[in-house]
N, C-alpha and C. Protein backbone atom coordinates (compact mmCIF):
# COMPACT_ATOMS: atom_id res chain seq x y z
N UNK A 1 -39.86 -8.85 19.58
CA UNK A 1 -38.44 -8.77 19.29
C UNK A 1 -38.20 -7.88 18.07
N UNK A 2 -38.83 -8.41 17.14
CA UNK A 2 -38.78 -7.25 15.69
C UNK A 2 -39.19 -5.79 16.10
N UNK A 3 -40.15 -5.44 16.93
CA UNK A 3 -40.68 -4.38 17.04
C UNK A 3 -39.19 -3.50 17.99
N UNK A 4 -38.86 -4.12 18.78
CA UNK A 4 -37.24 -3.82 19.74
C UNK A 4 -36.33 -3.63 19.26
N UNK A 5 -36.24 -4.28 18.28
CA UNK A 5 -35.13 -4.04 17.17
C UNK A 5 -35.40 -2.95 16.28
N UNK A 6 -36.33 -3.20 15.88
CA UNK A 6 -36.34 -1.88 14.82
C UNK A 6 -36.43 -0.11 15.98
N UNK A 7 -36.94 -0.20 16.98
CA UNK A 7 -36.41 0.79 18.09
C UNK A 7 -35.41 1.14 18.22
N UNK A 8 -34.40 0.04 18.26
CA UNK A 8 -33.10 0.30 18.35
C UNK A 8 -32.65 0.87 17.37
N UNK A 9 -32.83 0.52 16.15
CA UNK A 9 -32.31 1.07 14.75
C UNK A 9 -32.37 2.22 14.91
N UNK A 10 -33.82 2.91 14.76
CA UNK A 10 -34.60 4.06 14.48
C UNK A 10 -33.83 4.98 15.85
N UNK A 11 -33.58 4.42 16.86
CA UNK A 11 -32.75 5.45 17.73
C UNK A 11 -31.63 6.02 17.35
N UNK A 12 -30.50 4.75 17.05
CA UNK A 12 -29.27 4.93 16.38
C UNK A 12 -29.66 6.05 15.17
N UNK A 13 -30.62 5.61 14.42
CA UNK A 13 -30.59 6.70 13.02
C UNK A 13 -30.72 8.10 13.87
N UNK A 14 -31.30 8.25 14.76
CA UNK A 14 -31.96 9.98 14.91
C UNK A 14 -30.77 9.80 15.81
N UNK A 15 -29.79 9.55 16.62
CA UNK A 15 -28.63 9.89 17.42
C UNK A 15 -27.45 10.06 16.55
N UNK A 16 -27.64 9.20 15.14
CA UNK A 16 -27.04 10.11 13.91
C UNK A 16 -27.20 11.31 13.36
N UNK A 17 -28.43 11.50 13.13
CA UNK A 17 -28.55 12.99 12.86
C UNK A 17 -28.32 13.97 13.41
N UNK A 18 -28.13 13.74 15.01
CA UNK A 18 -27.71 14.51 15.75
C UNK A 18 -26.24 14.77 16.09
N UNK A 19 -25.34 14.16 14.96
CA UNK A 19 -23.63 14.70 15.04
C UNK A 19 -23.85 14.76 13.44
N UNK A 20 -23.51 15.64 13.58
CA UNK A 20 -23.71 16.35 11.58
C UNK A 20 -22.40 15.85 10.90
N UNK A 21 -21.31 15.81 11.77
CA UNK A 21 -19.98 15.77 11.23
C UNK A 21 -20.09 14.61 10.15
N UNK A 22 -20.51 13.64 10.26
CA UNK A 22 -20.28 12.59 9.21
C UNK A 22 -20.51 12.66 8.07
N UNK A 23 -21.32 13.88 7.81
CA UNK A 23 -22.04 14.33 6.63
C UNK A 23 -20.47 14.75 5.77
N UNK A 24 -19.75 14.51 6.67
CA UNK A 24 -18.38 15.22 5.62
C UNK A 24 -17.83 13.89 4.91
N UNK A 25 -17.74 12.71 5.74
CA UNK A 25 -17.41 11.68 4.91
C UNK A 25 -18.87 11.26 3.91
N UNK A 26 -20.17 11.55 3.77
CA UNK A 26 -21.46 11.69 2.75
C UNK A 26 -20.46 12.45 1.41
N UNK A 27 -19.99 13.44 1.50
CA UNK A 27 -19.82 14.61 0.37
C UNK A 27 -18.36 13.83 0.05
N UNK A 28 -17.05 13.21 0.69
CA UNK A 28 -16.52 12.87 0.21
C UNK A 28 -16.74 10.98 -0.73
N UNK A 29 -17.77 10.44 -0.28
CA UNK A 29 -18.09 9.16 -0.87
C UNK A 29 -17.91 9.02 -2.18
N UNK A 30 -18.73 10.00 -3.00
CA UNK A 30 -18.76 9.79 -4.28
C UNK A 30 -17.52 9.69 -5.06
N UNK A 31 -16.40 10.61 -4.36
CA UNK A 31 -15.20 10.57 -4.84
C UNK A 31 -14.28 9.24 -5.14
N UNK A 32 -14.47 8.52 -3.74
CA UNK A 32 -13.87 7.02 -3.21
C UNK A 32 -14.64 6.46 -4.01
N UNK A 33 -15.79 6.48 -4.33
CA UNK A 33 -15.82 5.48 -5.64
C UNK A 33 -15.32 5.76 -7.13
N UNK A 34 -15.26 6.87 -7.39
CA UNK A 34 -14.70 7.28 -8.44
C UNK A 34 -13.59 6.55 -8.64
N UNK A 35 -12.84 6.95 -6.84
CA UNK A 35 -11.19 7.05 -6.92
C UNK A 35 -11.13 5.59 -7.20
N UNK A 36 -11.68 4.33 -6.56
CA UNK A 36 -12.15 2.84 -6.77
C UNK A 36 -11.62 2.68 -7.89
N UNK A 37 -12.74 2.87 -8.77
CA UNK A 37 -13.16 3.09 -9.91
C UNK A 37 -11.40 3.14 -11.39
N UNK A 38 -11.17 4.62 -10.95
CA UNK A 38 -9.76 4.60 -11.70
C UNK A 38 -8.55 3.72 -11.33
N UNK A 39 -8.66 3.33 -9.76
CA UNK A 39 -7.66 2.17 -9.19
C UNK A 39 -7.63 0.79 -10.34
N UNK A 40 -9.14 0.30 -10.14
CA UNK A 40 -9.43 -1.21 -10.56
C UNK A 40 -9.02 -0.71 -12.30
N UNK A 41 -9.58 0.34 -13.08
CA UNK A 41 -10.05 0.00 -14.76
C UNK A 41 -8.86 0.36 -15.12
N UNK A 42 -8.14 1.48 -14.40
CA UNK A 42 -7.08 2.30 -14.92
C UNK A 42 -5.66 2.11 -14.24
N UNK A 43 -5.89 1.35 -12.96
CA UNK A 43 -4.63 1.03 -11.94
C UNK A 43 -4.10 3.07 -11.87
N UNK A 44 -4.59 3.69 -11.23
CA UNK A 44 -4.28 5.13 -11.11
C UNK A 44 -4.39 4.96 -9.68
N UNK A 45 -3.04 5.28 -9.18
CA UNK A 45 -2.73 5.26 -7.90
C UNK A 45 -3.55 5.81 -6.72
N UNK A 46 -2.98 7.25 -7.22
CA UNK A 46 -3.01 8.98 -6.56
C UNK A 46 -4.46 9.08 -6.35
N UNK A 47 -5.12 9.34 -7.06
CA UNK A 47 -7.09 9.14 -6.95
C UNK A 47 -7.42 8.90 -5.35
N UNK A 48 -7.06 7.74 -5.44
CA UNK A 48 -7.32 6.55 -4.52
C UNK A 48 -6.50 6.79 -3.40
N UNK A 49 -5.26 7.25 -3.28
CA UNK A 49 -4.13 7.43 -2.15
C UNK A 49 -5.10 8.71 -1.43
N UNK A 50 -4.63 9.82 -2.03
CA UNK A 50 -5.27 11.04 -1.78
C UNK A 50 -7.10 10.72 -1.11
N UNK A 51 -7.84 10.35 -2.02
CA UNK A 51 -9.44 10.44 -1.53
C UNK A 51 -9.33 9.86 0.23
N UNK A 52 -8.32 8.63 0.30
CA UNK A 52 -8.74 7.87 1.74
C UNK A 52 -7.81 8.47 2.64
N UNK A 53 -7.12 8.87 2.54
CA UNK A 53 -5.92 10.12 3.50
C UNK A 53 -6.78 10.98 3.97
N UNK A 54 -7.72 12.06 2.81
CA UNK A 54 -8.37 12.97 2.95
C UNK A 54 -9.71 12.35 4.01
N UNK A 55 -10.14 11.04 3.99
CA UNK A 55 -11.58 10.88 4.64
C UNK A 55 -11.22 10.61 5.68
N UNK A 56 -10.04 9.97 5.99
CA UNK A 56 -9.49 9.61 7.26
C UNK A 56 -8.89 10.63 8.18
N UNK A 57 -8.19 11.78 7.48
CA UNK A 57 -8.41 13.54 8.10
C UNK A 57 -9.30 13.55 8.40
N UNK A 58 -10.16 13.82 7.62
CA UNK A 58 -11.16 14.74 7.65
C UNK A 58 -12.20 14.10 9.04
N UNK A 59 -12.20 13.01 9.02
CA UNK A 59 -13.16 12.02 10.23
C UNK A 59 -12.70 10.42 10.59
N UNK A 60 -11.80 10.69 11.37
CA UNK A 60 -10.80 9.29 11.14
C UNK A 60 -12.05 8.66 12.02
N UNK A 61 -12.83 8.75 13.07
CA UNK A 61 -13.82 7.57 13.48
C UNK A 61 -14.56 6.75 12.92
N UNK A 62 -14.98 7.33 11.81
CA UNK A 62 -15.76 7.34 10.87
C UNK A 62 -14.96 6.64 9.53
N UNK A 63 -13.28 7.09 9.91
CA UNK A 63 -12.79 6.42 8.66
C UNK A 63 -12.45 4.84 8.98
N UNK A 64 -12.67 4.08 9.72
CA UNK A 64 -12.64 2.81 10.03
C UNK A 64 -14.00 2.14 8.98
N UNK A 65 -15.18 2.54 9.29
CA UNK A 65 -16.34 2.10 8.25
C UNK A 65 -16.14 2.34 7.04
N UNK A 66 -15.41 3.50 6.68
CA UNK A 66 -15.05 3.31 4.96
C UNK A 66 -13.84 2.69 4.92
N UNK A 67 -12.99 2.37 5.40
CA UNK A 67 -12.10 1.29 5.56
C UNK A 67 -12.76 -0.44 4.91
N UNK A 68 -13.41 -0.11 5.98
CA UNK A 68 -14.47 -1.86 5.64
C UNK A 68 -15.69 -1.77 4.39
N UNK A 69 -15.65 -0.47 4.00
CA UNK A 69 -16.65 -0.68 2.64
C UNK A 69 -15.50 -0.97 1.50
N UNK A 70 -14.56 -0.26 1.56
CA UNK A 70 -13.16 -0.23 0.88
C UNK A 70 -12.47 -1.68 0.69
N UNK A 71 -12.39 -2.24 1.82
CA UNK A 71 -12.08 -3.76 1.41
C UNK A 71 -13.40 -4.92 1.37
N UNK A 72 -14.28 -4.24 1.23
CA UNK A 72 -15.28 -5.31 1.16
C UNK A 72 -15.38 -4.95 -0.66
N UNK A 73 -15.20 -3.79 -1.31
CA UNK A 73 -15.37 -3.51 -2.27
C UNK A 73 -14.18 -3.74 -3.05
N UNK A 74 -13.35 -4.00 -2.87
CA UNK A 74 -12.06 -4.08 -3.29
C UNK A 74 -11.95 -5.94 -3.23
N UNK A 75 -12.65 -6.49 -2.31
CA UNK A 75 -12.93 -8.11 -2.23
C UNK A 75 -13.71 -8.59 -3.36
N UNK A 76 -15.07 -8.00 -3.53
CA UNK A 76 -16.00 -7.78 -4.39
C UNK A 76 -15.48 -7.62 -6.27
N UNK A 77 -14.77 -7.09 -6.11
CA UNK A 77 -13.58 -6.85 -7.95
C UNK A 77 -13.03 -8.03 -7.75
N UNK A 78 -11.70 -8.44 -6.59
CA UNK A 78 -11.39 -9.70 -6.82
C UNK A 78 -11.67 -10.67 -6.99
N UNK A 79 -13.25 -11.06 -6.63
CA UNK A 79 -13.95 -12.37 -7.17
C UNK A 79 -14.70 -12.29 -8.10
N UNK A 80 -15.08 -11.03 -8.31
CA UNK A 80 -16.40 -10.90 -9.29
C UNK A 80 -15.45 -10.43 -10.75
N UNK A 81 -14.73 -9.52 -10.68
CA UNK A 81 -14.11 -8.95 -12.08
C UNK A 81 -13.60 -9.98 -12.77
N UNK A 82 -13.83 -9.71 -14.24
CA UNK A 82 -12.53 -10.43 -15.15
C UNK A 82 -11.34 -10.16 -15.29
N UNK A 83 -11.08 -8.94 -14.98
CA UNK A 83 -9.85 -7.96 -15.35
C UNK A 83 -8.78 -9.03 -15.42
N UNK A 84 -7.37 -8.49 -16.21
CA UNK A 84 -6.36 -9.24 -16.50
C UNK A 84 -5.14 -8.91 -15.02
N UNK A 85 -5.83 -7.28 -15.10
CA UNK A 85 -4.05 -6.85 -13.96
C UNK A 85 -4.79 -6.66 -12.73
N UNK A 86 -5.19 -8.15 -11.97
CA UNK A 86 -5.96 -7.76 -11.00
C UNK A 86 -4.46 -8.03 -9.71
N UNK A 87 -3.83 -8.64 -10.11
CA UNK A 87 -2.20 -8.76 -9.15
C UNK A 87 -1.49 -6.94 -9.38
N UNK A 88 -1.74 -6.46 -10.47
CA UNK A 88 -1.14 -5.15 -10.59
C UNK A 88 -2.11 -4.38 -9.67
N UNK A 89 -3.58 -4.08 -9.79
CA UNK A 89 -4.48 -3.73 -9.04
C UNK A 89 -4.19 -3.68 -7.47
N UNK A 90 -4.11 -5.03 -7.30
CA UNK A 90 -3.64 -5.59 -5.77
C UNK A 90 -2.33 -4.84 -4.98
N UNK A 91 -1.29 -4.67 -5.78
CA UNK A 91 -0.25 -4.35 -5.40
C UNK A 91 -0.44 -2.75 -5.01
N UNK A 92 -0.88 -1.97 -6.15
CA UNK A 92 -1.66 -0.83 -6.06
C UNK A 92 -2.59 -0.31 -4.85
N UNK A 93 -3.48 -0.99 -4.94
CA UNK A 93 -4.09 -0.75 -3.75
C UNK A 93 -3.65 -1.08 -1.89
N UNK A 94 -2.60 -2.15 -2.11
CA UNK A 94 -2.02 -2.20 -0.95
C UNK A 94 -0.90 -0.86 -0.82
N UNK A 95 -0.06 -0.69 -1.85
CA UNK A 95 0.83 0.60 -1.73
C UNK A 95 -0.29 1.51 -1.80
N UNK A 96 -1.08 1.77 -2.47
CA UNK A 96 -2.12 3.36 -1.80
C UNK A 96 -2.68 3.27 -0.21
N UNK A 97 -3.19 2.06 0.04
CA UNK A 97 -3.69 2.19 1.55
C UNK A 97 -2.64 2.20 2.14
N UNK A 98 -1.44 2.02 2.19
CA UNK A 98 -0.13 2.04 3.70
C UNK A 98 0.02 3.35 3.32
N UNK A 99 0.36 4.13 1.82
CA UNK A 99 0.51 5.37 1.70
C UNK A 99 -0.25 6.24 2.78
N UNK A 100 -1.49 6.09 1.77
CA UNK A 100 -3.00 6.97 2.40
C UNK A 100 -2.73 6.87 4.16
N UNK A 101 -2.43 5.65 4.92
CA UNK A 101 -2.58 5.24 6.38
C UNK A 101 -1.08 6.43 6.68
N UNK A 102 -0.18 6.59 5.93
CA UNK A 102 1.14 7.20 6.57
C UNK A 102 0.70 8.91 6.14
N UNK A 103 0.10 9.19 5.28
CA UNK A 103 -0.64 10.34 4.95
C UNK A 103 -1.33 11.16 6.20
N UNK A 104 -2.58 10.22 6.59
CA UNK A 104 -2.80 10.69 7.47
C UNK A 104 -2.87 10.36 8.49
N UNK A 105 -1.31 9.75 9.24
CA UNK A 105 -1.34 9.67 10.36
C UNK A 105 -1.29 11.01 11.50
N UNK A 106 -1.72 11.79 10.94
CA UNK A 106 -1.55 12.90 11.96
C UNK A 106 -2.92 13.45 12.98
N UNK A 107 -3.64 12.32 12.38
CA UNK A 107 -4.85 12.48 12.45
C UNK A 107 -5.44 11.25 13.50
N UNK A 108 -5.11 9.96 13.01
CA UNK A 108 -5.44 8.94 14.23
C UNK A 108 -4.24 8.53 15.10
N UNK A 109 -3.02 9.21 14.41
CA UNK A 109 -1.85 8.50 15.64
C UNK A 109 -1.95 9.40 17.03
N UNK A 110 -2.06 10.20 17.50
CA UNK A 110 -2.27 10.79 18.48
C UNK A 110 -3.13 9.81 19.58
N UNK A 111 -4.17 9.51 18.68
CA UNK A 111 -5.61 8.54 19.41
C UNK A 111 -5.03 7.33 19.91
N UNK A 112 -4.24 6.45 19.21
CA UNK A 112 -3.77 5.50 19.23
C UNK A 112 -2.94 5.54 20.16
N UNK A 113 -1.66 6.32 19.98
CA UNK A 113 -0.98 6.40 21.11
C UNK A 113 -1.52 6.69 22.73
N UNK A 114 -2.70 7.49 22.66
CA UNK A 114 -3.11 7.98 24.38
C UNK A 114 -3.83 6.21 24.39
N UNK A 115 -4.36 5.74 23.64
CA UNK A 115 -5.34 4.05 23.47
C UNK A 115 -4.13 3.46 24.73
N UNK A 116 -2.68 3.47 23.22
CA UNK A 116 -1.93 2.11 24.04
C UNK A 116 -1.80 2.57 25.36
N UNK A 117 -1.28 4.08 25.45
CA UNK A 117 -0.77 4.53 27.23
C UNK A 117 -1.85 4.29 28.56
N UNK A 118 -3.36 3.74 27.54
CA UNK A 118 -3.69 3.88 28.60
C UNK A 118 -4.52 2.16 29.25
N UNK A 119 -5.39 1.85 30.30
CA UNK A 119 -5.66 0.96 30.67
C UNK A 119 -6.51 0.33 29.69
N UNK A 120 -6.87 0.51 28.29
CA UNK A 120 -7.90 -0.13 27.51
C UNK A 120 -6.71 -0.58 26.46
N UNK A 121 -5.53 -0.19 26.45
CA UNK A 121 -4.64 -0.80 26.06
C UNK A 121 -3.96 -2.34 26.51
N UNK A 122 -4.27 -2.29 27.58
CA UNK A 122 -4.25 -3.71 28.10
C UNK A 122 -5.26 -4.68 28.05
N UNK A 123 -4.69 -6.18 28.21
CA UNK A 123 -5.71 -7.63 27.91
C UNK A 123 -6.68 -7.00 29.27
N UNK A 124 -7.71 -7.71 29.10
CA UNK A 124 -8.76 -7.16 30.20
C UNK A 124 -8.61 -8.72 31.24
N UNK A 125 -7.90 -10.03 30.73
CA UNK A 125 -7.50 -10.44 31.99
C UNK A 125 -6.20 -10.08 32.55
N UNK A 126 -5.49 -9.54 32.05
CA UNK A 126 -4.50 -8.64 33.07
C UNK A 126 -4.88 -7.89 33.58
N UNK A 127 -5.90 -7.01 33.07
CA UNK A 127 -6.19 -5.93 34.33
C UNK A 127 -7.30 -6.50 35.23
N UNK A 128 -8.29 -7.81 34.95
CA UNK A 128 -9.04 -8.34 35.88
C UNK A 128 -7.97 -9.25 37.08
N UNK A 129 -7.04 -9.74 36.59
CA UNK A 129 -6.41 -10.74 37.48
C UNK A 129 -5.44 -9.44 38.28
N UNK A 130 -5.64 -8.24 38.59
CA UNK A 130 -5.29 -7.49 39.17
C UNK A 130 -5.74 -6.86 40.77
N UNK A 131 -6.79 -7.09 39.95
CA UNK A 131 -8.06 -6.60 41.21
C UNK A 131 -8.00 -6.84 42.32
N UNK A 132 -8.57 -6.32 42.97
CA UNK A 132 -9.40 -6.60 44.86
C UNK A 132 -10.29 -7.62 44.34
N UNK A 133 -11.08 -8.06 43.53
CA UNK A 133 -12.30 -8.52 43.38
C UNK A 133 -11.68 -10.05 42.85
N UNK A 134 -11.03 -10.18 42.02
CA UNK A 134 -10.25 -11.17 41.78
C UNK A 134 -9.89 -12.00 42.78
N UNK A 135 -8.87 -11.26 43.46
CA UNK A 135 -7.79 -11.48 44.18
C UNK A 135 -8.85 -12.52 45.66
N UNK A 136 -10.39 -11.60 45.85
CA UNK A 136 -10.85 -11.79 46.66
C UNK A 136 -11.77 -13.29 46.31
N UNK A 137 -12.00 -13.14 45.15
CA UNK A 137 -12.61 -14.57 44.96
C UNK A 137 -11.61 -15.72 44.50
N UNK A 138 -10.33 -15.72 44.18
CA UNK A 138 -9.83 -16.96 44.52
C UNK A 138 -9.55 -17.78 45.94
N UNK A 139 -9.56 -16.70 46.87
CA UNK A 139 -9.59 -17.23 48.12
C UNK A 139 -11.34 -17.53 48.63
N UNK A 140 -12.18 -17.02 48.46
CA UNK A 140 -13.39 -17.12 48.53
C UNK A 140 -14.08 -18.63 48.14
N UNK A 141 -13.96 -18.58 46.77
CA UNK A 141 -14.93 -19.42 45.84
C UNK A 141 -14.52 -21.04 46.40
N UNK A 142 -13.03 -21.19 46.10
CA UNK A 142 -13.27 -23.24 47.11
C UNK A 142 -13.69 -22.80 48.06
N UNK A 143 -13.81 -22.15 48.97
CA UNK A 143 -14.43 -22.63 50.34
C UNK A 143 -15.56 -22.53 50.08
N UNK A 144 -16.37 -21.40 49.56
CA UNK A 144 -18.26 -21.54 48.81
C UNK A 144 -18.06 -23.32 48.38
N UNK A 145 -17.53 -23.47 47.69
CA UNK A 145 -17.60 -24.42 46.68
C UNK A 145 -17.47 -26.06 47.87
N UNK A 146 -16.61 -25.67 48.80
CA UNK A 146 -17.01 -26.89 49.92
C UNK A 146 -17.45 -27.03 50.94
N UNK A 147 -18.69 -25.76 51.16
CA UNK A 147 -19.30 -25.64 52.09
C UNK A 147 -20.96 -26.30 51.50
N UNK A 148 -21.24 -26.49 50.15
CA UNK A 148 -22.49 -26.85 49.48
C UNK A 148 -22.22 -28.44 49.16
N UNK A 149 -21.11 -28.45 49.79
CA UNK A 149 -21.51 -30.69 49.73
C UNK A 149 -22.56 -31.17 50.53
C-alpha cells in the first residue's frame, strides 16, 4: 500500500512538471506572503487586494489552492497571534478578498458561468433520476427483489 501510494504521488509530481504554467503562481508566492505579512502587522489593504486578483488572473485553477493556503494562513494569525487589531485585520482581509474576487472576475466568471449552463451544474440525482437506467430499474428491481423469496 505505501509503495502504491507513494507511485501515485511521484506520478502526480512528474504530470506537474509537465504543465509549466503554475510556475507563474511559484514566482508570484513570495509576494502573497509579503502581501500577508503587511495585511496582519500593518492592516495595508492594497498589498494583499492586488497580489490575489493578480494570482487568480494570472492562473485562476490554480488560484483555488492559494485560496486555501490563504485562509488556512489567515486561520493560523487568528489563533496563534497576539495582535490587538485582529477584528480590524479581519474586516480587512474580508474587504480585500471580495475586492481581489470582483478584480478578477474576468478571469473565472466566464468558467463559472459555461459550469452553471451546463449538466455538471446540476444535483447528480436530478440528472440520475432522469435516465433510461433509472427509470428502468424502478420498474425492474421489486420484481428481482420478489422473485428471490
Amino acid at each position: 500500500l505505501l509503495l502504491a501510494v507513494s507511485y501515485a504521488f511521484s506520478v502526480y509530481g512528474l504530470m506537474y512538471f509537465q504543465n509549466s504554467i503554475w510556475l507563474d503562481e511559484m514566482y508570484l508566492f513570495p509576494l502573497l506572503f509579503l502581501a500577508l505579512d503587511r495585511l496582519t502587522e500593518e492592516n495595508k489593504l492594497w498589498p494583499y487586494t492586488l497580489t490575489i486578483a493578480w494570482m487568480v488572473a494570472v492562473n485562476y485553477y490554480i488560484g483555488f489552492m492559494v485560496a486555501l493556503f490563504t485562509l488556512l494562513r489567515m486561520g493560523c494569525f487568528f489563533l496563534l497571534d497576539q495582535a490587538k487589531n485582529k477584528k480590524k485585520v479581519a474586516w480587512s482581509f474580508l474587504g480585500g478578498s471580495l475586492l481581489a474576487l470582483g478584480l478578477s472576475a474576468f478571469a473565472w466568471l466566464p468558467s463559472l458561468l459555461q459550469f452553471l449552463g451546463s449538466a455538471r451544474g446540476e444535483s447528480i440525482l436530478d440528472n440520475l433520476a432522469g435516465t433510461q437506467l433509472v427509470r428502468h430499474m424502478e420498474t425492474t428491481l421489486p420484481l428481482l427483489f420478489n422473485l428471490q423469496r
